[in-house]
C-alpha atoms as a PDB file:
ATOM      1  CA  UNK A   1      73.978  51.732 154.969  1.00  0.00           C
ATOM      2  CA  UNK A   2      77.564  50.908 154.220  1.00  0.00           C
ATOM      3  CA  UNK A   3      78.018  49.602 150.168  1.00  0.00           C
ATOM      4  CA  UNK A   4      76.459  47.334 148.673  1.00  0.00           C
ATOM      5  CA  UNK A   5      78.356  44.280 149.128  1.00  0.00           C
ATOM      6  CA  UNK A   6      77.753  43.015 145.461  1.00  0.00           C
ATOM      7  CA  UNK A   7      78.917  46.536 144.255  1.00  0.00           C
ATOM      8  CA  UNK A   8      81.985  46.397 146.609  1.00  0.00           C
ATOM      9  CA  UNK A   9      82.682  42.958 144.746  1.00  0.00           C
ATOM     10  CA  UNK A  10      82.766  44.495 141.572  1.00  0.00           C
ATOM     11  CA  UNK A  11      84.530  47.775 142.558  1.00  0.00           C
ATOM     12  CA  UNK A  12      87.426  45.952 143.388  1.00  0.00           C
ATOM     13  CA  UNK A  13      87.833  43.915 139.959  1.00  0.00           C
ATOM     14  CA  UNK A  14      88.483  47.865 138.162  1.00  0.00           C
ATOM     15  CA  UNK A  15      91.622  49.010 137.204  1.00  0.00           C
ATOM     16  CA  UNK A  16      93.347  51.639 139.166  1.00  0.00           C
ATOM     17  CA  UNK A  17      92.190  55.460 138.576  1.00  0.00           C
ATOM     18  CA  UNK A  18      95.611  55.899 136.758  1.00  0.00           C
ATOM     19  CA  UNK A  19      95.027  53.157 134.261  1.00  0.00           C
ATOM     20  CA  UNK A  20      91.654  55.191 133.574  1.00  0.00           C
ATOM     21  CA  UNK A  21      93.456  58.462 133.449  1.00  0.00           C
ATOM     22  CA  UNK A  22      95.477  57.259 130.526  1.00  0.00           C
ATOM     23  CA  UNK A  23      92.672  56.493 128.354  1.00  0.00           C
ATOM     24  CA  UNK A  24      92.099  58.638 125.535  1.00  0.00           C
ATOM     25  CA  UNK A  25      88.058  59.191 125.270  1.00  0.00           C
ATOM     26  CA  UNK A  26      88.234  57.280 121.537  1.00  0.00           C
ATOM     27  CA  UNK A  27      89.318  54.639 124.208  1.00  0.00           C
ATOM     28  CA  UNK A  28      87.178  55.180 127.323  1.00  0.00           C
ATOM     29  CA  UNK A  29      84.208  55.372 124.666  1.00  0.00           C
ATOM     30  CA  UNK A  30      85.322  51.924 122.929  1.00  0.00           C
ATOM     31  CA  UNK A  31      85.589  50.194 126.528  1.00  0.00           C
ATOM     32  CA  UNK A  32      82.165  51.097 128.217  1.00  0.00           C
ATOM     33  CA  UNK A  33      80.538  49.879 124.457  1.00  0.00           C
ATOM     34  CA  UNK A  34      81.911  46.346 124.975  1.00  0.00           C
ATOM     35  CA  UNK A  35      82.124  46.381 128.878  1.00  0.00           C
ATOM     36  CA  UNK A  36      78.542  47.900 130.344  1.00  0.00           C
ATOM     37  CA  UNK A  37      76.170  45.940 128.157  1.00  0.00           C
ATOM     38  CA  UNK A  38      78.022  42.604 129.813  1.00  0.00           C
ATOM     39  CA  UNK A  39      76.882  44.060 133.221  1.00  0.00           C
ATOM     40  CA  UNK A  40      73.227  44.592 132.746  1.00  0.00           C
ATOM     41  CA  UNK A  41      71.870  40.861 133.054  1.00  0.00           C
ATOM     42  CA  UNK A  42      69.456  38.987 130.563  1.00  0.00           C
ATOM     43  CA  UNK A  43      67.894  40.765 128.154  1.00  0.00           C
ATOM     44  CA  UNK A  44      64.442  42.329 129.256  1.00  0.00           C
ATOM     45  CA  UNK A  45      61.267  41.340 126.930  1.00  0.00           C
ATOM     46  CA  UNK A  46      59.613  44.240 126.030  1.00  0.00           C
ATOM     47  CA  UNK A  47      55.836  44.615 123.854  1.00  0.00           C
ATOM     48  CA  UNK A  48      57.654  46.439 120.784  1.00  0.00           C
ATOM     49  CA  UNK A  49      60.846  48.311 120.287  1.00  0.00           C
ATOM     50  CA  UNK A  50      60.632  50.417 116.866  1.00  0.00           C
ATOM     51  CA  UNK A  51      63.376  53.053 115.528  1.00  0.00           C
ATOM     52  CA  UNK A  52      61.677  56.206 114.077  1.00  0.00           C
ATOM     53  CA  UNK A  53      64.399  58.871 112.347  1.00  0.00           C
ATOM     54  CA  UNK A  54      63.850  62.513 113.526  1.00  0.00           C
ATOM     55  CA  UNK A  55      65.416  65.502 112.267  1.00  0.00           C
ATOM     56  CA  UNK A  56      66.904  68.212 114.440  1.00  0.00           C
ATOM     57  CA  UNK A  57      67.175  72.292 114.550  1.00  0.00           C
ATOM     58  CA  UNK A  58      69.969  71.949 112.028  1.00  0.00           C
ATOM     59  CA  UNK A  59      68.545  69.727 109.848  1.00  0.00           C
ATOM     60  CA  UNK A  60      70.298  66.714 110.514  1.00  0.00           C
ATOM     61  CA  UNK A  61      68.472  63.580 111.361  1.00  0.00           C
ATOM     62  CA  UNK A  62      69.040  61.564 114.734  1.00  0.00           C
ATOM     63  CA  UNK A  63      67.393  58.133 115.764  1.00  0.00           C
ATOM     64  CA  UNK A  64      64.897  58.199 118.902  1.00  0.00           C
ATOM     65  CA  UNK A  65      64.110  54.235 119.258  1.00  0.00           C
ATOM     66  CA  UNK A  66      60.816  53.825 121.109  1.00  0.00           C
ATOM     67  CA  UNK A  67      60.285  50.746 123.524  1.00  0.00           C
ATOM     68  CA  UNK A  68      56.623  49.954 124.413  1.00  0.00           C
ATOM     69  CA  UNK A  69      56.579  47.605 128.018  1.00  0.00           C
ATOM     70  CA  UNK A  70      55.097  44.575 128.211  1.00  0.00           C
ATOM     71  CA  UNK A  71      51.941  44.619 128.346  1.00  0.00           C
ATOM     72  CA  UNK A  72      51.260  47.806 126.878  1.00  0.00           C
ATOM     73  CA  UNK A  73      47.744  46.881 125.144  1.00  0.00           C
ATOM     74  CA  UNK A  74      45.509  48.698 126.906  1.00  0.00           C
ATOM     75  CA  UNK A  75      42.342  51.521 126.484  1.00  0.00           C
ATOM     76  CA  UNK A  76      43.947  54.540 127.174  1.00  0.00           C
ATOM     77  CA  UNK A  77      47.281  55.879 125.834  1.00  0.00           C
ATOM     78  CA  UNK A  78      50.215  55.624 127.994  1.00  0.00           C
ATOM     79  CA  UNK A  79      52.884  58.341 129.329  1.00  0.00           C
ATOM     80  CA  UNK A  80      55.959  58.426 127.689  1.00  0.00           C
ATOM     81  CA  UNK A  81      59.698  59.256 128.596  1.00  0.00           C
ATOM     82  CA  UNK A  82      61.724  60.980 126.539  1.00  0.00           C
ATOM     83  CA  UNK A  83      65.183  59.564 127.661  1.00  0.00           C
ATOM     84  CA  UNK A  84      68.876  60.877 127.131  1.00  0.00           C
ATOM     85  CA  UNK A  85      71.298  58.367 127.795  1.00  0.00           C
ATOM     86  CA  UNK A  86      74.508  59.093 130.395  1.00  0.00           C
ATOM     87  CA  UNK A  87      78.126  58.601 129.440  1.00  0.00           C
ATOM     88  CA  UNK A  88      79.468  61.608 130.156  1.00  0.00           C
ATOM     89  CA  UNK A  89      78.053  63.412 127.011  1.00  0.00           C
ATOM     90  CA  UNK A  90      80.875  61.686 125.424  1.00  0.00           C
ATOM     91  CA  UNK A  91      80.029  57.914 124.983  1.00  0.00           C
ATOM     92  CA  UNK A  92      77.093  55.200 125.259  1.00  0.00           C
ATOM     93  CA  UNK A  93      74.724  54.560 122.422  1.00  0.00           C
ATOM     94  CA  UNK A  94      71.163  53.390 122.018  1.00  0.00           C
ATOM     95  CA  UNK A  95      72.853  49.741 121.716  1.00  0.00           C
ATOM     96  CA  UNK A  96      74.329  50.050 125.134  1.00  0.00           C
ATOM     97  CA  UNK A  97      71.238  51.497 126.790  1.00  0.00           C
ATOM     98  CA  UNK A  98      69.056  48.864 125.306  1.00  0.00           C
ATOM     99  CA  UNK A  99      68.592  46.352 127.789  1.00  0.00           C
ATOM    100  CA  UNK A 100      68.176  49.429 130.602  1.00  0.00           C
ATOM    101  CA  UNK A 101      65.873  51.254 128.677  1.00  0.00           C
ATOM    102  CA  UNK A 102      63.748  47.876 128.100  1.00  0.00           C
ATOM    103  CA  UNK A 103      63.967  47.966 132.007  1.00  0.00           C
ATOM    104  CA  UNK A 104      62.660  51.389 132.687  1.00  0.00           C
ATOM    105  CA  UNK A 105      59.721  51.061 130.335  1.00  0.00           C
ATOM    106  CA  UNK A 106      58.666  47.686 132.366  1.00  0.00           C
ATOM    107  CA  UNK A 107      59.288  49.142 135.647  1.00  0.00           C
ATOM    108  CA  UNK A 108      57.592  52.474 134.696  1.00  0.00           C
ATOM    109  CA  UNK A 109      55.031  51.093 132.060  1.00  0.00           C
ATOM    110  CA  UNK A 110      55.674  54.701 129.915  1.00  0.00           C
ATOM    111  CA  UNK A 111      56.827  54.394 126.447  1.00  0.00           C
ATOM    112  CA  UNK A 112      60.408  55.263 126.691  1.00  0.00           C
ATOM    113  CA  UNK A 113      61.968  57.150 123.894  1.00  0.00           C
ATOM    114  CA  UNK A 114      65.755  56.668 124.238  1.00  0.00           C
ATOM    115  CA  UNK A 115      67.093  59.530 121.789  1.00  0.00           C
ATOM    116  CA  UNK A 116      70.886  58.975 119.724  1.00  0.00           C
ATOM    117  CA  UNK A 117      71.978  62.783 120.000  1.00  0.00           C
ATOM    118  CA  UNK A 118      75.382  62.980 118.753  1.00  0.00           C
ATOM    119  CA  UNK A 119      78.085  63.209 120.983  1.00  0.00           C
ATOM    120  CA  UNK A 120      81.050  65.279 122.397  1.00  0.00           C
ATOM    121  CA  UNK A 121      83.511  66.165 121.557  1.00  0.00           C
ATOM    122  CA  UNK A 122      82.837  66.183 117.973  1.00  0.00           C
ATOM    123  CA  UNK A 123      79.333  67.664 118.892  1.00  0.00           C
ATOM    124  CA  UNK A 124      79.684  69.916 122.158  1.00  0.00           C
ATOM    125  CA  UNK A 125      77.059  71.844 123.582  1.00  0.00           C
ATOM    126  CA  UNK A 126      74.586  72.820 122.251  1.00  0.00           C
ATOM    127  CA  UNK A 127      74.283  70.204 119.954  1.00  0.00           C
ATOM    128  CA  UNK A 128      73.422  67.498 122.329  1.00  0.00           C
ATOM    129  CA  UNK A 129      70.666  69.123 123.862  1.00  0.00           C
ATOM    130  CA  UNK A 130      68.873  70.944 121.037  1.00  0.00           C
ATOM    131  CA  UNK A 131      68.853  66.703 119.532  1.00  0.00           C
ATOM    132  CA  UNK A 132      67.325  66.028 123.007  1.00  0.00           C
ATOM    133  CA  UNK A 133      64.663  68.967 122.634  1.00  0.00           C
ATOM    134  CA  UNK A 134      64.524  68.407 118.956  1.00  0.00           C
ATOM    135  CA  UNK A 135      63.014  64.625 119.977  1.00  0.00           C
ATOM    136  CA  UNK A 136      60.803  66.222 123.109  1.00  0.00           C
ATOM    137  CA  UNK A 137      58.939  68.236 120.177  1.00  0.00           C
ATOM    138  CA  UNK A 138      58.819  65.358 117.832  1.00  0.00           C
ATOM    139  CA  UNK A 139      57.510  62.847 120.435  1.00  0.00           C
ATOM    140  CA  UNK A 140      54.364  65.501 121.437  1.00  0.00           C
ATOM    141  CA  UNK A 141      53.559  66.215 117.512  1.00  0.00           C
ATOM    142  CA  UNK A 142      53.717  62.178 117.219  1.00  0.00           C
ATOM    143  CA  UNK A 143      52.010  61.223 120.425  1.00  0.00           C
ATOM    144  CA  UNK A 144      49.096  59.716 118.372  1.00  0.00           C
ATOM    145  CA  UNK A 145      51.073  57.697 116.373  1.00  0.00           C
ATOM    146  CA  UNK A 146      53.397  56.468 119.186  1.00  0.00           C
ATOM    147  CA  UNK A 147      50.297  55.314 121.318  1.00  0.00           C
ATOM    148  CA  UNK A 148      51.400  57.799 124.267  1.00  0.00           C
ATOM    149  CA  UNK A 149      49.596  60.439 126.247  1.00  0.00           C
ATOM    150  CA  UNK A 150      50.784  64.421 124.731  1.00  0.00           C
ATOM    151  CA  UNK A 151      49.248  65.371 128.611  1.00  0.00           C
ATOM    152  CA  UNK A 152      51.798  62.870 130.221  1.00  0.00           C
ATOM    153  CA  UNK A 153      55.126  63.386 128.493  1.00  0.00           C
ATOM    154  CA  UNK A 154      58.271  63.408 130.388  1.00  0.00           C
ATOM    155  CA  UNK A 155      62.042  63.838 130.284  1.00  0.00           C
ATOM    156  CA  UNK A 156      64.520  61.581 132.286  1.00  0.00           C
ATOM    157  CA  UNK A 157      67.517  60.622 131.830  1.00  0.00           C
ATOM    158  CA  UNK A 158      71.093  59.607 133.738  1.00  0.00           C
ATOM    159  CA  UNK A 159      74.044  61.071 134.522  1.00  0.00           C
ATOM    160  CA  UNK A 160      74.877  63.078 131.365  1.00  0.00           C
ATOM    161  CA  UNK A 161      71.284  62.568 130.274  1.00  0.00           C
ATOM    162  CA  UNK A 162      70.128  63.857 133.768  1.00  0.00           C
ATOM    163  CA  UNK A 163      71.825  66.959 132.451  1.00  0.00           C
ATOM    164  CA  UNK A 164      70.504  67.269 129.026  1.00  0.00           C
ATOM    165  CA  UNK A 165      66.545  66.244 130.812  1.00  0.00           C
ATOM    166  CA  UNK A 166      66.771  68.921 133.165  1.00  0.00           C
ATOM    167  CA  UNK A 167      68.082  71.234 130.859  1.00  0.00           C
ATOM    168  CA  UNK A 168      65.812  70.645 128.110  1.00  0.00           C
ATOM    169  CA  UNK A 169      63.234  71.332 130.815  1.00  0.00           C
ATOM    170  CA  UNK A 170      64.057  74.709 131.101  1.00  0.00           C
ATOM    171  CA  UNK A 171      64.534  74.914 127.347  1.00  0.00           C
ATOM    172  CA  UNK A 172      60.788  74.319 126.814  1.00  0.00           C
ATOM    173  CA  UNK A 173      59.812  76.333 129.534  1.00  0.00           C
ATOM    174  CA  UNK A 174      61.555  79.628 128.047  1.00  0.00           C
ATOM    175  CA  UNK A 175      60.758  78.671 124.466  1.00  0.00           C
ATOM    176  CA  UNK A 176      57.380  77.960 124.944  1.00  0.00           C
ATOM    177  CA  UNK A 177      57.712  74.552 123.563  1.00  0.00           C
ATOM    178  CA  UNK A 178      55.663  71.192 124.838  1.00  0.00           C
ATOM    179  CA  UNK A 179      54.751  70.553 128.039  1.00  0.00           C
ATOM    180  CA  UNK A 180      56.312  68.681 129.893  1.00  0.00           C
ATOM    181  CA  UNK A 181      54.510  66.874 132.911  1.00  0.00           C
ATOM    182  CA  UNK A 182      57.572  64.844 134.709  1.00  0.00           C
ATOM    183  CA  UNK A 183      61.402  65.329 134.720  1.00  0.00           C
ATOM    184  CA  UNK A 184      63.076  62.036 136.386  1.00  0.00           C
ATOM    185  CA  UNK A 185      66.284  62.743 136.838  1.00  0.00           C
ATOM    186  CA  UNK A 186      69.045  59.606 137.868  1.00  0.00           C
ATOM    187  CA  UNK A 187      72.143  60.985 139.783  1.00  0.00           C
ATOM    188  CA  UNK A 188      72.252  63.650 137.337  1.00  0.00           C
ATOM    189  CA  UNK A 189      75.261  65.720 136.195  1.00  0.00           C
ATOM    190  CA  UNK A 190      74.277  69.343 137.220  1.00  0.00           C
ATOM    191  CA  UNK A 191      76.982  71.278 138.243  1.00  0.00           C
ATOM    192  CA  UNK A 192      80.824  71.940 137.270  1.00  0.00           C
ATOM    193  CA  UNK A 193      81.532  72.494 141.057  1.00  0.00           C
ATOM    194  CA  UNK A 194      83.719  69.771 142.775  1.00  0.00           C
ATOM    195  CA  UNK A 195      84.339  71.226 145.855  1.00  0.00           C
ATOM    196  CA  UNK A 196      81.112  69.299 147.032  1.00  0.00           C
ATOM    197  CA  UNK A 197      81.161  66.832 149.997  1.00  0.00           C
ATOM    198  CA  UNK A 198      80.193  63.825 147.859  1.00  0.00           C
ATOM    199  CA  UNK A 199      82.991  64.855 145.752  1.00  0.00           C
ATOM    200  CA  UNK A 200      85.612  64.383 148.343  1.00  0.00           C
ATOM    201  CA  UNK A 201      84.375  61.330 149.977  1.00  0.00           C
ATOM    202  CA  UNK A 202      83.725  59.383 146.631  1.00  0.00           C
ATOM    203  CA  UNK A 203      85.901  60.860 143.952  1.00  0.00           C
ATOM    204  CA  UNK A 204      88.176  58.089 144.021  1.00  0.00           C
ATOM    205  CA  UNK A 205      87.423  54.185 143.980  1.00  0.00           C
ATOM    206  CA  UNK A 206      83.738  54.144 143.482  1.00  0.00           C
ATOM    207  CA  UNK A 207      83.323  53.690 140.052  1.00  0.00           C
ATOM    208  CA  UNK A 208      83.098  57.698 138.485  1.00  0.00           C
ATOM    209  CA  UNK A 209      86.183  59.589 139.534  1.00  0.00           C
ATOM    210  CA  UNK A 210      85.800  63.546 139.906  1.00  0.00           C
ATOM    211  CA  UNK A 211      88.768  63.702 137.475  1.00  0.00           C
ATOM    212  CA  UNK A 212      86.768  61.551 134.879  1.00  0.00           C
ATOM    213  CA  UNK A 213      84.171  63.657 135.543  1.00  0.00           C
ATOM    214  CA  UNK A 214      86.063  66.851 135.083  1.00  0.00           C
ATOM    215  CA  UNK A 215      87.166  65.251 131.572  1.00  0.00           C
ATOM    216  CA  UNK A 216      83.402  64.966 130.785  1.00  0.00           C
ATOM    217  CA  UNK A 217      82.850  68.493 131.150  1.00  0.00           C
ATOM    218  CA  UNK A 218      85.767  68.992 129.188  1.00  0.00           C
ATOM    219  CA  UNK A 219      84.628  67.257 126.250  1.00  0.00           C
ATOM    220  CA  UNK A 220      81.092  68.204 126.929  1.00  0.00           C
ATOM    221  CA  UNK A 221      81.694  72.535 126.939  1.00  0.00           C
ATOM    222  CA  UNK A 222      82.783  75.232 125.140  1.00  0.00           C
ATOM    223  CA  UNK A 223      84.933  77.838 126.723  1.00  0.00           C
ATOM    224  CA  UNK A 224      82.433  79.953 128.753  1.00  0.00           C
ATOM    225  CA  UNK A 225      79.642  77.520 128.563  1.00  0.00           C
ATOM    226  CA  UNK A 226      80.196  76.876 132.685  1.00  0.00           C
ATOM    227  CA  UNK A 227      77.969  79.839 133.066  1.00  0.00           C
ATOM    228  CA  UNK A 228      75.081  78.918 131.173  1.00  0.00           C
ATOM    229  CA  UNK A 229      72.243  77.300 132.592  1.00  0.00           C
ATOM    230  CA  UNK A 230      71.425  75.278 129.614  1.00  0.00           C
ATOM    231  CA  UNK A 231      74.936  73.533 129.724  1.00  0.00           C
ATOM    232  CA  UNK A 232      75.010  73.360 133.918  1.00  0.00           C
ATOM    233  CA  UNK A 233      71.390  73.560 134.970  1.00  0.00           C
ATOM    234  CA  UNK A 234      73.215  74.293 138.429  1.00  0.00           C
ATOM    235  CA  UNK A 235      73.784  77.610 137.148  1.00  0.00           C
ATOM    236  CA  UNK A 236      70.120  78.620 136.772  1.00  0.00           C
ATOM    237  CA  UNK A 237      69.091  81.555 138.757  1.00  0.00           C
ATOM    238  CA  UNK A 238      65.296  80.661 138.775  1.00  0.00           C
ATOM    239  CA  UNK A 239      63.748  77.240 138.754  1.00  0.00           C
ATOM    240  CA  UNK A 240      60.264  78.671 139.040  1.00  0.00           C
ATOM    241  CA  UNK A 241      57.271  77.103 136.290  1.00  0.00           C
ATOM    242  CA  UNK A 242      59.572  73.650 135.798  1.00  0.00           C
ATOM    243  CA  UNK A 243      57.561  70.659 135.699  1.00  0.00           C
ATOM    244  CA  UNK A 244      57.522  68.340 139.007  1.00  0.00           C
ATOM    245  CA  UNK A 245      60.656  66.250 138.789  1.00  0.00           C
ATOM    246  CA  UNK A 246      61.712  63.165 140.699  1.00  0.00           C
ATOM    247  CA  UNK A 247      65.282  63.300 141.538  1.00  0.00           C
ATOM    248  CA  UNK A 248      67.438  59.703 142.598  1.00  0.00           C
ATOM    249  CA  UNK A 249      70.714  59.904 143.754  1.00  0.00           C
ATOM    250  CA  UNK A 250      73.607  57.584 144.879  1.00  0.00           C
ATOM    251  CA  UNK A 251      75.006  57.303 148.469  1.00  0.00           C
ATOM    252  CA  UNK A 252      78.364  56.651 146.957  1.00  0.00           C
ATOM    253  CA  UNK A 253      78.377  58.945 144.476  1.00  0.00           C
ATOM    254  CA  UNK A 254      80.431  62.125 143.490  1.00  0.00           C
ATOM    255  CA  UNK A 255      77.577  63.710 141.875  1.00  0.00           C
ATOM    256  CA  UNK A 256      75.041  63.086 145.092  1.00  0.00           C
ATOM    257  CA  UNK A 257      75.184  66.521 146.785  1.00  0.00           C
ATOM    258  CA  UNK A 258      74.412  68.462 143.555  1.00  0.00           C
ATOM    259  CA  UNK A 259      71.345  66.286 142.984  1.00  0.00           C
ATOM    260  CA  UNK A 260      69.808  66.832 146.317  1.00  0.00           C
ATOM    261  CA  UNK A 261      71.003  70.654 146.156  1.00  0.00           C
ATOM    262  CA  UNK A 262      69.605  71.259 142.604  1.00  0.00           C
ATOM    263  CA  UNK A 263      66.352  69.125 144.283  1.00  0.00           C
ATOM    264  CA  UNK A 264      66.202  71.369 147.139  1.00  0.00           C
ATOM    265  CA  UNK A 265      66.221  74.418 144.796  1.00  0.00           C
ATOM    266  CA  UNK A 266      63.756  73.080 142.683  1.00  0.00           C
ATOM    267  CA  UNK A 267      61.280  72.736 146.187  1.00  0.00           C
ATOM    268  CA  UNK A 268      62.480  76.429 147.114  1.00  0.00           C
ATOM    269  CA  UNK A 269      61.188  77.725 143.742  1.00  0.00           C
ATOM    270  CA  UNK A 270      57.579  76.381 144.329  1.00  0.00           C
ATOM    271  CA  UNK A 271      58.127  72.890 141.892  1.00  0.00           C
ATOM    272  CA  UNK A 272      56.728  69.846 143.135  1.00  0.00           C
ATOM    273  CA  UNK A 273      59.950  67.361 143.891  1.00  0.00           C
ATOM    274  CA  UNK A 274      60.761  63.726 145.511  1.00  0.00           C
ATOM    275  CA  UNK A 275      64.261  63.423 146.170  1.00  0.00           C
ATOM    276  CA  UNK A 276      65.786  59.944 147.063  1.00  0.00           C
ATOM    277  CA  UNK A 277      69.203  58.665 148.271  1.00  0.00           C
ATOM    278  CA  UNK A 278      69.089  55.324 147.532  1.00  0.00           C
ATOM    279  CA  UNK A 279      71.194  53.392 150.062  1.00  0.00           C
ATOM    280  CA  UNK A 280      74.517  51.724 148.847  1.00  0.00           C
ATOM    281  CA  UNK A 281      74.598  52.459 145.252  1.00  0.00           C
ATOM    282  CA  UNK A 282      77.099  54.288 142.946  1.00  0.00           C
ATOM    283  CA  UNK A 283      77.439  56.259 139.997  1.00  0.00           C
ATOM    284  CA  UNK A 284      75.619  54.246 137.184  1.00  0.00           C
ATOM    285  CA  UNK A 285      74.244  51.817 139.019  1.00  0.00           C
ATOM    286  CA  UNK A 286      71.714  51.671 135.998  1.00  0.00           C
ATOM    287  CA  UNK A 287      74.172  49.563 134.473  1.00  0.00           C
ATOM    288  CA  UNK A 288      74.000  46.503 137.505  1.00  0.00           C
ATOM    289  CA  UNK A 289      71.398  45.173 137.384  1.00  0.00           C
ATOM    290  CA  UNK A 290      72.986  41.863 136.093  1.00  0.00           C
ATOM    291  CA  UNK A 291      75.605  42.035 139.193  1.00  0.00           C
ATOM    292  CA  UNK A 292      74.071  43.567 142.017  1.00  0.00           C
ATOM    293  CA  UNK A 293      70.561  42.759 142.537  1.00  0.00           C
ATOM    294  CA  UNK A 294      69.899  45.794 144.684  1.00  0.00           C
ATOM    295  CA  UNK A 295      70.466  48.098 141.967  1.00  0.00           C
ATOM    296  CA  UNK A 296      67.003  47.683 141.026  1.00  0.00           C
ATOM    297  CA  UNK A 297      66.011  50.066 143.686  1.00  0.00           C
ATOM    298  CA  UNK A 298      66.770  52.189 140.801  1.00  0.00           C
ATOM    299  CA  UNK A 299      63.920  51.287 138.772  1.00  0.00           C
ATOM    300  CA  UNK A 300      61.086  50.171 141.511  1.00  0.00           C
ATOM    301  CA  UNK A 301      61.336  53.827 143.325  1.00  0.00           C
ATOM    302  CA  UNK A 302      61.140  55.447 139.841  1.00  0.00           C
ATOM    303  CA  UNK A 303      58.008  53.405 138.864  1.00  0.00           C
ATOM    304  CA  UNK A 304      56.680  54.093 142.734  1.00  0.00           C
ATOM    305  CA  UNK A 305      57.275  57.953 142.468  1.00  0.00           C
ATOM    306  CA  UNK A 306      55.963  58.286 138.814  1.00  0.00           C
ATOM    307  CA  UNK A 307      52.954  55.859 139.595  1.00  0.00           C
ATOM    308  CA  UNK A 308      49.783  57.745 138.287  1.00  0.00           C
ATOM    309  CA  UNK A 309      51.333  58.833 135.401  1.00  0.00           C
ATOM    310  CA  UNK A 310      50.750  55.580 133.598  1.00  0.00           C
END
């Protein structure tokens, strides 16, 4: 399927990659605050949203804001998400992931737990993730309280979030820590590698660039942190005892072929996975759902492939 023709509309109203390249991430992170929310259509209705204050490993306290779907009132518990935002570890905020994250718990009907770990560069690895992980074992000691199944907790997340959910999924499995039953992962950010085929067909003019993404990782890493599997999940050498994950990626997307790859390793090492393309999309396509109806796809295969859990 060629691009999304609402996409291709929007695509060409960007400025050029160069204009991009000049922006200093205080700038990039300043834009996609005031631009993305305008993007993502009117505001979803939602049962509850609540804001609960959770400290981390190093004692600081983060917000994880908690969005029950509509018509959540029911006998049993339900399955929550615990969800790391995208933005290139760098940017976004739980104000700018509102109106998706009211979305995804419709579309899903799990309590999503959208977590405000602090960002790079000020915080680089492994700040972000231990914040993520620090929520995962807040959300199972709290399941009671936040109405949700401790049996049928997940991690997801998106782009940069994709990274920090499928990392924290190894986290728990070598620590020990709570189980996780689901990872959804949404054209994650997995590997440092840009020599992929995705990479060269969409690195330039569909939204992410590889060279924005390379500046992600830059902010993101530490020198030497490209090796370890907690900071680039691609870098894992076994996969084995992860929880079942559901992995979408974007036809016209840089970060597509390490998606499937990482999926296909994840299948090698005996770990139940669905693996999407979904046709026409881009990077973020999350973020569309105000301009390009078909960006839903996004949100109806997720609820399809994580029906059961709810």
């Amino acid at each position: 399927m060629s691009l999304d023709p609402d996409i291709a509309r929007f695509l060409s109203t960007l400025p050029p990659p160069e204009a991009v390249a000049g922006m200093s991430l205080a700038e990039l992170r300043s834009a996609s605050e005031m631009a993305l929310p305008t993007l993502h259509g009117p505001l979803e209705a939602v049962e509850s949203v609540r804001d609960f204050s959770v400290e981390t490993g190093d004692g600081q306290a983060i917000t994880v804001r908690a969005y029950w779907p509509t018509g959540h009132r029911q006998s049993q518990p339900r399955a929550g998400l615990v969800f790391a935002h995208g933005g290139g570890w760098f940017q976004c905020s739980l104000a700018v992931y509102d109106n998706p994250c009211r979305a995804l718990a419709n579309a899903t009907g799990c309590v999503v737990l959208s977590v405000d770990y602090r960002l790079a560069p000020e915080h680089r690895f492994p700040i972000p993730l231990e914040d993520v992980y620090a929520a995962l074992c807040w959300a199972s000691r709290h399941a009671a309280t936040l109405d949700i199944d401790p049996a049928r907790l997940g991690v997801g997340g998106d782009s940069a979030g994709g990274n920090l959910a499928a990392a924290v999924a190894l986290l728990a499995r070598d620590r020990g820590g709570p189980t996780i039953d689901h990872q959804l992962l949404l054209y994650p950010a997995l590997d440092t590698v840009t020599d992929h085929d995705s990479h060269q067909r969409f690195g330039e003019g569909h939204y992410l660039t590889t060279v924005l993404m390379q500046r992600c990782w830059e902010a993101y890493l530490n020198p030497g942190d490209d090796a370890n599997a907690y900071a680039v999940p691609a870098r894992a050498k076994d996969l084995r005892g992860l929880p079942p994950a559901t992995v979408l990626v974007c036809a016209y997307d840089p970060l597509r072929d390490e998606g499937e790859q990482y999926a296909a390793r994840l299948r090698q090492a005996g770990v139940a996975v669905a693996c999407e393309r979904l046709p026409g999309m881009i990077h973020a396509c999350l973020h569309l759902l105000g301009l390009a109806p078909a960006a839903r796809m996004l949100l109806d295969r997720s609820a399809a492939l994580l029906a059961g859990r709810v």
